[in-house]
PDB file of N, CA and C in Angstrom:
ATOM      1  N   UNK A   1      40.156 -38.690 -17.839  1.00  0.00           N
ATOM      2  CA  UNK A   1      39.395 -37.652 -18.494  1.00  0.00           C
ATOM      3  C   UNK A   1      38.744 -36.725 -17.469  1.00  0.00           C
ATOM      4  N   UNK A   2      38.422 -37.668 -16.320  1.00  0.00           N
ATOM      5  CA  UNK A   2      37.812 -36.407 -15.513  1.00  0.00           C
ATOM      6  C   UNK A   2      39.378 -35.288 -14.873  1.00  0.00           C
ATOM      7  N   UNK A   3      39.932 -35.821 -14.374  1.00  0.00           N
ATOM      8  CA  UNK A   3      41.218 -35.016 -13.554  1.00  0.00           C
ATOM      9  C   UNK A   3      40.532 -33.050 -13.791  1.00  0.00           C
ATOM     10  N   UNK A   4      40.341 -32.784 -12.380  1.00  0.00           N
ATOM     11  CA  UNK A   4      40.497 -31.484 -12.860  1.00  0.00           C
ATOM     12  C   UNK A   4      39.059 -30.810 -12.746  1.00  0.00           C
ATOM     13  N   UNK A   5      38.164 -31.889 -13.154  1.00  0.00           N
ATOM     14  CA  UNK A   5      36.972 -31.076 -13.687  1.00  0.00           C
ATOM     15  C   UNK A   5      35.861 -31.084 -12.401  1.00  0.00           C
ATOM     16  N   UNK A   6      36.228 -31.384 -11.162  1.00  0.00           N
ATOM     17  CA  UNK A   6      35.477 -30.499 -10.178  1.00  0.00           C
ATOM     18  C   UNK A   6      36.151 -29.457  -9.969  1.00  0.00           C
ATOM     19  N   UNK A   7      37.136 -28.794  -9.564  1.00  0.00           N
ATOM     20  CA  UNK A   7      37.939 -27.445 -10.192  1.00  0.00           C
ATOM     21  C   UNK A   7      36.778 -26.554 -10.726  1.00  0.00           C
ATOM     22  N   UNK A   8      36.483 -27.060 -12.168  1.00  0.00           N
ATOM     23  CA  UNK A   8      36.298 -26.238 -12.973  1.00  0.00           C
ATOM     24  C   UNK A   8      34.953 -25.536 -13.473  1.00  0.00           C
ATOM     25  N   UNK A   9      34.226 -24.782 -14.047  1.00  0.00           N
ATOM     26  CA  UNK A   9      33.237 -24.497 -14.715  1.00  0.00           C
ATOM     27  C   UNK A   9      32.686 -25.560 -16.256  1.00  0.00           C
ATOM     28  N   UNK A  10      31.733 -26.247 -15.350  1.00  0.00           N
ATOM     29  CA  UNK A  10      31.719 -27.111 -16.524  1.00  0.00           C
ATOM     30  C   UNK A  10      30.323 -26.760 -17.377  1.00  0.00           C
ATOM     31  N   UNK A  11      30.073 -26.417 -18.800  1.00  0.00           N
ATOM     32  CA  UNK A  11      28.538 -26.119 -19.308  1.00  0.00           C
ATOM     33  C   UNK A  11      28.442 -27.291 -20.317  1.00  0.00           C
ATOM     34  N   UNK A  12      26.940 -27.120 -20.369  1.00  0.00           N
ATOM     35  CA  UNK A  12      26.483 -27.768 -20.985  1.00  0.00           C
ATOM     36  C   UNK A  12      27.073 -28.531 -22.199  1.00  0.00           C
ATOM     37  N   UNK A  13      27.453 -27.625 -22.975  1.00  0.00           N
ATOM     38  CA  UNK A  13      27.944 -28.497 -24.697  1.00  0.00           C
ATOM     39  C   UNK A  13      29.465 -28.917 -24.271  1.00  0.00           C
ATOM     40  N   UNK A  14      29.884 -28.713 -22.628  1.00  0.00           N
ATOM     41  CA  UNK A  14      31.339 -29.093 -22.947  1.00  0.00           C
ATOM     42  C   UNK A  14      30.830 -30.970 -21.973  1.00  0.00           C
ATOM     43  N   UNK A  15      30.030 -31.071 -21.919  1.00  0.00           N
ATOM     44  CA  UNK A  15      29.650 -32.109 -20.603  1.00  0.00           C
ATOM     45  C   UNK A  15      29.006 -33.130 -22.131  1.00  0.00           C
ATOM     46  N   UNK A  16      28.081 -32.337 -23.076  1.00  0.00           N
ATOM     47  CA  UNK A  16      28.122 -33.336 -24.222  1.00  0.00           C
ATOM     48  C   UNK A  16      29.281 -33.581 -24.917  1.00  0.00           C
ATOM     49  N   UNK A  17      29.748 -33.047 -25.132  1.00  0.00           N
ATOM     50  CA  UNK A  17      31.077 -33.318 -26.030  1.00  0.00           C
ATOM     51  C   UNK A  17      32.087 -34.490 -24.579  1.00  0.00           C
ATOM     52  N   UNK A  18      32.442 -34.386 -23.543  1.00  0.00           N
ATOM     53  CA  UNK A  18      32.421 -35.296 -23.043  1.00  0.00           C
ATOM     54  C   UNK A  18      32.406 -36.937 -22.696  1.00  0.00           C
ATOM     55  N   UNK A  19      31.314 -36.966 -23.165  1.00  0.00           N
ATOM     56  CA  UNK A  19      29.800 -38.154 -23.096  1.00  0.00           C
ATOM     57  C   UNK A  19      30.074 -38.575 -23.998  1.00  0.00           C
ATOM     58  N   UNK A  20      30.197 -37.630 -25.536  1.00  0.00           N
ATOM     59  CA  UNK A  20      30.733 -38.070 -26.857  1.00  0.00           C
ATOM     60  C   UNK A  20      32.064 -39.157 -26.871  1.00  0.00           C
ATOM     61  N   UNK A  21      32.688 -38.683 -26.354  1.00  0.00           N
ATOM     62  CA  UNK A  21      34.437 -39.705 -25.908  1.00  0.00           C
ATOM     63  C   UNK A  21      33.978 -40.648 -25.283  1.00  0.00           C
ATOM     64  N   UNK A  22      33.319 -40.705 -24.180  1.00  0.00           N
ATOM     65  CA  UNK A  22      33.026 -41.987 -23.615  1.00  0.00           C
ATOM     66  C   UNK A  22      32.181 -42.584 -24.672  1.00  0.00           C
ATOM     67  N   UNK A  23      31.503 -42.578 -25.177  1.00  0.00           N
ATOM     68  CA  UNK A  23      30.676 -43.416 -26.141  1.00  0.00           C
ATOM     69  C   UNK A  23      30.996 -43.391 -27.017  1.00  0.00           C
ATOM     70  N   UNK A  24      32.166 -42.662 -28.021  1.00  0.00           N
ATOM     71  CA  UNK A  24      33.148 -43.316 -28.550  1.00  0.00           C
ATOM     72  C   UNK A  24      34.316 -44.214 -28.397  1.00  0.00           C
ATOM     73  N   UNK A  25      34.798 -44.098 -27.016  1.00  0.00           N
ATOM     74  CA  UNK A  25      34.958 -45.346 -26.674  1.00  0.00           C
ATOM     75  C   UNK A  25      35.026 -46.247 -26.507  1.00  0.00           C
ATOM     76  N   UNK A  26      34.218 -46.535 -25.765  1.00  0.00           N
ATOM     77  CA  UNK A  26      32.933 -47.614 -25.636  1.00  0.00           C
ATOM     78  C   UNK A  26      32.217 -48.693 -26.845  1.00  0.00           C
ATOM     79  N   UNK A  27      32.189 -47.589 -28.098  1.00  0.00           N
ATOM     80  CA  UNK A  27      32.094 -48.178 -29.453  1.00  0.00           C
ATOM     81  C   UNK A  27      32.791 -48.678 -30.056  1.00  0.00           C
ATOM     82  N   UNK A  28      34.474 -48.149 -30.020  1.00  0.00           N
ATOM     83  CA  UNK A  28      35.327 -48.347 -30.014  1.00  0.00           C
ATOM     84  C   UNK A  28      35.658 -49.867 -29.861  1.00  0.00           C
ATOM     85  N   UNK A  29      35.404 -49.767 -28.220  1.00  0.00           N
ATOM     86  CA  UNK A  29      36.034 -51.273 -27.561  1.00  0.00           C
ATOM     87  C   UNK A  29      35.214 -52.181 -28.013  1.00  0.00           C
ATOM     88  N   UNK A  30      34.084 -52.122 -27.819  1.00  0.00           N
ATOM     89  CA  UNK A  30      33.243 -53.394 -28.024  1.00  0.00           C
ATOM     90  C   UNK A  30      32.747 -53.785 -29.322  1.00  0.00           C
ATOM     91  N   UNK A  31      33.272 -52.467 -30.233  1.00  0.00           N
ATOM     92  CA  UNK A  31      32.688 -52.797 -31.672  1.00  0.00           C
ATOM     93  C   UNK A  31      31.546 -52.815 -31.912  1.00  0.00           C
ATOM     94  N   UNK A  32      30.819 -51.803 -31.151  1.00  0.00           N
ATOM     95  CA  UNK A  32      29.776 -51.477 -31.497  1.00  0.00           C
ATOM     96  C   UNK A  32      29.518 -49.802 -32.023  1.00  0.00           C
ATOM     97  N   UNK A  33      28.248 -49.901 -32.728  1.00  0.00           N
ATOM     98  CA  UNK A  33      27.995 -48.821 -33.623  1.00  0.00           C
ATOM     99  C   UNK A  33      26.744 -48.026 -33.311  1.00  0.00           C
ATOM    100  N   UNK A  34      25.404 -49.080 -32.878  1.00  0.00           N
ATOM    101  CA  UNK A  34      24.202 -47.716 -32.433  1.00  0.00           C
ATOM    102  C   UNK A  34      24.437 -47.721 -31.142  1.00  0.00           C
ATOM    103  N   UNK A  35      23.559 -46.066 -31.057  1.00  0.00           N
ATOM    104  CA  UNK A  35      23.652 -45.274 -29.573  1.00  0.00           C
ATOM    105  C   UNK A  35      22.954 -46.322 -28.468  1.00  0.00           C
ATOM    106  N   UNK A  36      21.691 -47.058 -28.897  1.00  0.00           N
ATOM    107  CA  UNK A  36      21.230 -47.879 -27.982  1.00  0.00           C
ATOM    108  C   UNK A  36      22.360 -48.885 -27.184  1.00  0.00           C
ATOM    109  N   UNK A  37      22.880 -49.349 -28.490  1.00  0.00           N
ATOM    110  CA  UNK A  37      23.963 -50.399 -27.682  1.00  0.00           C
ATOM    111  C   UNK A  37      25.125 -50.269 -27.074  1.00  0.00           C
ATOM    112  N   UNK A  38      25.596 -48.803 -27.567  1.00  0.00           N
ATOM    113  CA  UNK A  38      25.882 -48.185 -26.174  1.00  0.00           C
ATOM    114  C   UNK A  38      25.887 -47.679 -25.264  1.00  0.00           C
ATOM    115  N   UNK A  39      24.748 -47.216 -24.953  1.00  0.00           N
ATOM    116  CA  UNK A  39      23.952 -47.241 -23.793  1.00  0.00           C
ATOM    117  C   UNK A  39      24.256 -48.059 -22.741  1.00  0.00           C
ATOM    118  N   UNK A  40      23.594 -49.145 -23.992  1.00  0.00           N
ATOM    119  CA  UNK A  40      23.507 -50.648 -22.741  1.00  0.00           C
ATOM    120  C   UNK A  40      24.636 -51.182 -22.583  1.00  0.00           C
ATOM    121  N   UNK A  41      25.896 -50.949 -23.212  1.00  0.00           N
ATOM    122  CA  UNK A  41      27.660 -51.396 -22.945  1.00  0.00           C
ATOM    123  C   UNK A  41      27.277 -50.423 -21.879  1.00  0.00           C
ATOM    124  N   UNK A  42      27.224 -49.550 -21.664  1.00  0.00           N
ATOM    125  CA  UNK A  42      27.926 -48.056 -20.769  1.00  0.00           C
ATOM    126  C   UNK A  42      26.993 -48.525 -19.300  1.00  0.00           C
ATOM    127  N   UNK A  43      25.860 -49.242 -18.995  1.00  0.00           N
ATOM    128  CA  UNK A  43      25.382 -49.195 -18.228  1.00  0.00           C
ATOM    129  C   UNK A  43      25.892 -50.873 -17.346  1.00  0.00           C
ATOM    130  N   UNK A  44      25.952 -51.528 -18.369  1.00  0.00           N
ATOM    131  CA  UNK A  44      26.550 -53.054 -17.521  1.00  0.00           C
ATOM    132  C   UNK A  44      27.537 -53.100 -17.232  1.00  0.00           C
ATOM    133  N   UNK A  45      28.553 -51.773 -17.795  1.00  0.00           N
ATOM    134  CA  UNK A  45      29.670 -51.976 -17.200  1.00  0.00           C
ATOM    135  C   UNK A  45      29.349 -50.218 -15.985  1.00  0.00           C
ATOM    136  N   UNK A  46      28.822 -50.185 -15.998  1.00  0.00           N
ATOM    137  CA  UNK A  46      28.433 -49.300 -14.774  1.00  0.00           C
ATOM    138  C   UNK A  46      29.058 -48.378 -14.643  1.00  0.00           C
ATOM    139  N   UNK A  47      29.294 -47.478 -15.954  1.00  0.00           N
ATOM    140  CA  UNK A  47      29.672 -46.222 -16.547  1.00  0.00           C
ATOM    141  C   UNK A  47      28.857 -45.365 -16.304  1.00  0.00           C
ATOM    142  N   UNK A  48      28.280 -44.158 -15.257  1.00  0.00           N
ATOM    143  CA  UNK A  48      27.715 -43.761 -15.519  1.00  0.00           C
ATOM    144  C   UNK A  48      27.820 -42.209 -16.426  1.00  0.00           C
ATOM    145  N   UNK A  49      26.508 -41.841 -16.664  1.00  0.00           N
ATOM    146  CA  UNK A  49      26.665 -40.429 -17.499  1.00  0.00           C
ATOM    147  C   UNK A  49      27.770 -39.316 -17.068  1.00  0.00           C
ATOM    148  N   UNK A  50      28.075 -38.481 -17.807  1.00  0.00           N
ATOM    149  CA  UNK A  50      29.241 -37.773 -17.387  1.00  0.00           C
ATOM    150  C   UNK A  50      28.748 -36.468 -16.559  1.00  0.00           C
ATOM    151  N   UNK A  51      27.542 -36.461 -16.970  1.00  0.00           N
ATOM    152  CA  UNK A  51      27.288 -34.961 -15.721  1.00  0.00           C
ATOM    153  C   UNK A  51      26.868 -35.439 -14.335  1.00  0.00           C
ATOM    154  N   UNK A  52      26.267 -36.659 -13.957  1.00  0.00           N
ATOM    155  CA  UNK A  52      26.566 -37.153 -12.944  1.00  0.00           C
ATOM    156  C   UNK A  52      27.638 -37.363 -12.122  1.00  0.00           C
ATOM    157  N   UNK A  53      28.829 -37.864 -12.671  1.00  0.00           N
ATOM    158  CA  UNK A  53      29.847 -37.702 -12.322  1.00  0.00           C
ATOM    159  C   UNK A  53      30.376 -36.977 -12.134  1.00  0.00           C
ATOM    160  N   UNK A  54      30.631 -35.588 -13.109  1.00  0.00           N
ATOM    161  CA  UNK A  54      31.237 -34.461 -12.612  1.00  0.00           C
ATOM    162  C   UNK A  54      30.292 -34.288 -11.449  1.00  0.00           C
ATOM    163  N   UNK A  55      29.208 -33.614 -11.227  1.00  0.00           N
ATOM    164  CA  UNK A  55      28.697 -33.611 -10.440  1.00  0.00           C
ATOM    165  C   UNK A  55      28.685 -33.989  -9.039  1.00  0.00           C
ATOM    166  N   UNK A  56      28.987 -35.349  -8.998  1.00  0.00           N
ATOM    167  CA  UNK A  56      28.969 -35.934  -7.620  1.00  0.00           C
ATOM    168  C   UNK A  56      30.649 -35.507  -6.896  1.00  0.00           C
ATOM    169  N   UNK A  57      31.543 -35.677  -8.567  1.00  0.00           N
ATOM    170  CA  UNK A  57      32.673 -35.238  -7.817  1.00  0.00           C
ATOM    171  C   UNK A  57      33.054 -33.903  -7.505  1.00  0.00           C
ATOM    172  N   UNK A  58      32.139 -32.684  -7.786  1.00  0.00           N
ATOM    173  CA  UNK A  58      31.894 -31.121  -7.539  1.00  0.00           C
ATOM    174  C   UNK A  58      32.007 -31.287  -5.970  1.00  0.00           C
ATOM    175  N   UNK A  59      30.568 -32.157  -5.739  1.00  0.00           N
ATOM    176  CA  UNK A  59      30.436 -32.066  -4.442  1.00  0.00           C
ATOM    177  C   UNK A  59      31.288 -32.398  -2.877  1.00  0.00           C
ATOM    178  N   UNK A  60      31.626 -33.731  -3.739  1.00  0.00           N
ATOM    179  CA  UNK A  60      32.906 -34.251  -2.786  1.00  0.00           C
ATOM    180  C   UNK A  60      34.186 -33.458  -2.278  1.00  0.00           C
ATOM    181  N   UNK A  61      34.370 -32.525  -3.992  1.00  0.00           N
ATOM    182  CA  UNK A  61      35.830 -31.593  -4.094  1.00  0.00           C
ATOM    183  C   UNK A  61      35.078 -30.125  -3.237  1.00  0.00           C
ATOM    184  N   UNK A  62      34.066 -30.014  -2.992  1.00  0.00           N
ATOM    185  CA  UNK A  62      33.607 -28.708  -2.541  1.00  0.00           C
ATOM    186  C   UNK A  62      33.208 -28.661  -1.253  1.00  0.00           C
ATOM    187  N   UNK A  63      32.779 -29.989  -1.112  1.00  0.00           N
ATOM    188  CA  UNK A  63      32.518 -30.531   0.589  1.00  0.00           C
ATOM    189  C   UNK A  63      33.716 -30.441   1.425  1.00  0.00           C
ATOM    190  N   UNK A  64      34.974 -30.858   0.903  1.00  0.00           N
ATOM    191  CA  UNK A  64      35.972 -31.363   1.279  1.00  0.00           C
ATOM    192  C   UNK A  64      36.927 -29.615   1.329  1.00  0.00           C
ATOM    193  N   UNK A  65      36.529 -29.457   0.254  1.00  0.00           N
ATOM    194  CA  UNK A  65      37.320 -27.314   0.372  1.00  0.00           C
ATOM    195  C   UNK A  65      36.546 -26.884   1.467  1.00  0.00           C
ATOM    196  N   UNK A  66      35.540 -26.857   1.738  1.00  0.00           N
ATOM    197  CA  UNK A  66      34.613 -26.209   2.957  1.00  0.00           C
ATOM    198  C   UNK A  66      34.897 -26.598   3.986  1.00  0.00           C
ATOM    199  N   UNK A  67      35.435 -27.677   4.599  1.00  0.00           N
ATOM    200  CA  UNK A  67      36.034 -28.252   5.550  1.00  0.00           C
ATOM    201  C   UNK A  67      37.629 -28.232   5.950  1.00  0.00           C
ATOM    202  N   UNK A  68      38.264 -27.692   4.970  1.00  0.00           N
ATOM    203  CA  UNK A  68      39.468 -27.374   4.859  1.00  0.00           C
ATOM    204  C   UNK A  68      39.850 -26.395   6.177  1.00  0.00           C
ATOM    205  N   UNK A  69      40.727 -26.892   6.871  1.00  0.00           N
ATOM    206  CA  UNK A  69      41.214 -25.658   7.691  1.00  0.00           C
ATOM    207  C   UNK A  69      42.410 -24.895   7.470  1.00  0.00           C
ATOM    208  N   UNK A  70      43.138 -25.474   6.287  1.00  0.00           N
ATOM    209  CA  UNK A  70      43.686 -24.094   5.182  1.00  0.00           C
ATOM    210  C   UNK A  70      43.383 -22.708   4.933  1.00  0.00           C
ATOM    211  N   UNK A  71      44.323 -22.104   5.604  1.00  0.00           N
ATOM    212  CA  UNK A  71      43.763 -20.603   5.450  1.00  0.00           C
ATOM    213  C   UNK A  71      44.051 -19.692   3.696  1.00  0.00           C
ATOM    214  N   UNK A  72      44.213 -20.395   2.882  1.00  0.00           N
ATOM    215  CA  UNK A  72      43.851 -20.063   1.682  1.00  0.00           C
ATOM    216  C   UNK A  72      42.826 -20.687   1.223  1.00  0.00           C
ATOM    217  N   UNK A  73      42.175 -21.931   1.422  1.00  0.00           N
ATOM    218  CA  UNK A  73      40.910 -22.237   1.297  1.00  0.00           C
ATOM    219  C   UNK A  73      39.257 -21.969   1.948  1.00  0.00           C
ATOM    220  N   UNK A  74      40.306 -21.167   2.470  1.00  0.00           N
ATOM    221  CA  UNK A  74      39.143 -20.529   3.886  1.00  0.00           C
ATOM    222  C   UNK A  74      38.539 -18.966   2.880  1.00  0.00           C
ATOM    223  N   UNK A  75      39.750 -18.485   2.130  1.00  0.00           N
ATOM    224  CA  UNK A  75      39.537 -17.250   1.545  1.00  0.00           C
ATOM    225  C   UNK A  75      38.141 -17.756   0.428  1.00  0.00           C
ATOM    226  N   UNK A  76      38.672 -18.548  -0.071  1.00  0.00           N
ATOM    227  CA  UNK A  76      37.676 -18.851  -1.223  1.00  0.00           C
ATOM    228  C   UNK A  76      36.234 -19.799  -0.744  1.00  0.00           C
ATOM    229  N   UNK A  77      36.310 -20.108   1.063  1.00  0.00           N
ATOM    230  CA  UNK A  77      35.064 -21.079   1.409  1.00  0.00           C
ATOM    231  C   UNK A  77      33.705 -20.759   1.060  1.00  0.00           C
ATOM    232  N   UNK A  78      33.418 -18.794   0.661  1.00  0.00           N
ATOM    233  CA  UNK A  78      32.196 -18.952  -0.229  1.00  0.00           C
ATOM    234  C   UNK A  78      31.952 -19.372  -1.235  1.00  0.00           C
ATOM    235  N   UNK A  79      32.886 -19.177  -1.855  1.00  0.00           N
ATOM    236  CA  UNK A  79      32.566 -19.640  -2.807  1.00  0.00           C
ATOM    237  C   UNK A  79      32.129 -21.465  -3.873  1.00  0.00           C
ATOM    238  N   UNK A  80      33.002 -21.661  -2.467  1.00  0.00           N
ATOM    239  CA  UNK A  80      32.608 -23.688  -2.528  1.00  0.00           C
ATOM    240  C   UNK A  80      31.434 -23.868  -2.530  1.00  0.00           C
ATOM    241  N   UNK A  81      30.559 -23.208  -1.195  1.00  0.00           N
ATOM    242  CA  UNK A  81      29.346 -22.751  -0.792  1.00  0.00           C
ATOM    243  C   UNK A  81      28.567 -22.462  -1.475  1.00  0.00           C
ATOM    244  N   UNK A  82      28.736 -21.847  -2.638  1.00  0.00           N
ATOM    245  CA  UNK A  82      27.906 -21.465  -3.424  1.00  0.00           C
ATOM    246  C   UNK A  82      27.833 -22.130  -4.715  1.00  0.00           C
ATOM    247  N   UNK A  83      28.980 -23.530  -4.921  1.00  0.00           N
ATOM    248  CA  UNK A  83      29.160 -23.758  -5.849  1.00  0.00           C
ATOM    249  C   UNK A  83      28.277 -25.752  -5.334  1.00  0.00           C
ATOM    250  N   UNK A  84      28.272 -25.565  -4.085  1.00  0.00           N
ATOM    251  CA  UNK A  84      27.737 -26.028  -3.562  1.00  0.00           C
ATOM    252  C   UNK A  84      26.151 -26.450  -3.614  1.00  0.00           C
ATOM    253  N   UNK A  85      25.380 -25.042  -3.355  1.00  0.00           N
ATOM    254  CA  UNK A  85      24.265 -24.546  -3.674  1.00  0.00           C
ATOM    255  C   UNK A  85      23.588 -24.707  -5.074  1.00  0.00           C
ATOM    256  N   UNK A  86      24.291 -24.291  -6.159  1.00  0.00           N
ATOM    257  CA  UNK A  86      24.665 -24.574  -7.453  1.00  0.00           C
ATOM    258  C   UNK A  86      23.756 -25.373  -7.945  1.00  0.00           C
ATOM    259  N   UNK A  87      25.088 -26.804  -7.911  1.00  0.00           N
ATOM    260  CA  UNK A  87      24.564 -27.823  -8.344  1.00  0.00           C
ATOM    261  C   UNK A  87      23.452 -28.534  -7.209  1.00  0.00           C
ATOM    262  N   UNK A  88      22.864 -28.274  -6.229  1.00  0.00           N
ATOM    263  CA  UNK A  88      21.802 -28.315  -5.332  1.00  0.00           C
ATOM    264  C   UNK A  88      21.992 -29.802  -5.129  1.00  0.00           C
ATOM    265  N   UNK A  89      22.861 -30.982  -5.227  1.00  0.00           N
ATOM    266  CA  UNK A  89      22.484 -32.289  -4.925  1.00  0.00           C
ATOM    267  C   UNK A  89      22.897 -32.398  -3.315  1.00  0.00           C
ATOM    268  N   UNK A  90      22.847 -33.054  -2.622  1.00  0.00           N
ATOM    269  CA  UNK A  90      23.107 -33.319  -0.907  1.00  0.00           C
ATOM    270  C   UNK A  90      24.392 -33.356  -0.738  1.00  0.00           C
ATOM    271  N   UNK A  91      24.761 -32.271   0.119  1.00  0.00           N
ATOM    272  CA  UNK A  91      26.289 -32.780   0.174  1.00  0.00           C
ATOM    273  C   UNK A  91      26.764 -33.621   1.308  1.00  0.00           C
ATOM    274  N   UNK A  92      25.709 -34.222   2.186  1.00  0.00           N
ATOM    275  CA  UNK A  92      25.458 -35.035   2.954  1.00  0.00           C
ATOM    276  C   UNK A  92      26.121 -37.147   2.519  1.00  0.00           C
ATOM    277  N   UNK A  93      26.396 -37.082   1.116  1.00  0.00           N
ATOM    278  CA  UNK A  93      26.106 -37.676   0.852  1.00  0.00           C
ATOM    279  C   UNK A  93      27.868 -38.320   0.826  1.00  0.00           C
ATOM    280  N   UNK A  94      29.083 -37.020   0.719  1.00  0.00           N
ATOM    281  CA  UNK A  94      30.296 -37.825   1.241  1.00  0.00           C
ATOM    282  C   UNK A  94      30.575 -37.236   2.429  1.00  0.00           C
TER     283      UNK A  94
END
């Protein structure tokens, strides 16, 4: 489900709708029905939230374009930079 989506422009209602699949899922598998208890499926099995994830993988896919010594990735290196900036988390971190 993720494939793709550091690439992309991701907003808000498309990151809930998202979250929605995984926790239908999730409900799915374990046969469960309230949001609490899947929560707590989604967290013991160490699922985390989906904008985190996109997120962390923005950074990795944008860290990794900025470092590129591809000279077509070089054209677009502001813009990693800025997409970088963006989502403001450390890109220190891969």
């Amino acid at each position: 489900m993720y494939y793709g989506l550091e690439a992309c422009p991701v907003n808000k209602s498309q990151t809930k709708s998202f979250q929605y699949v995984v926790n239908c899922c999730f409900g799915k598998m374990l046969n469960v029905r309230s949001k609490e208890d899947i929560e707590f499926c989604t967290q013991m099995f160490n699922c985390p939230l989906v904008d985190l994830t996109v997120a962390k993988r923005k950074v990795k896919f944008s860290t990794k374009y900025c470092h590129s010594e591809n000279s077509l990735c070089s054209v677009f290196r502001n813009r990693a930079r800025s997409e970088l900036d963006k989502i403001g988390l450390n890109a220190t971190l891969y």
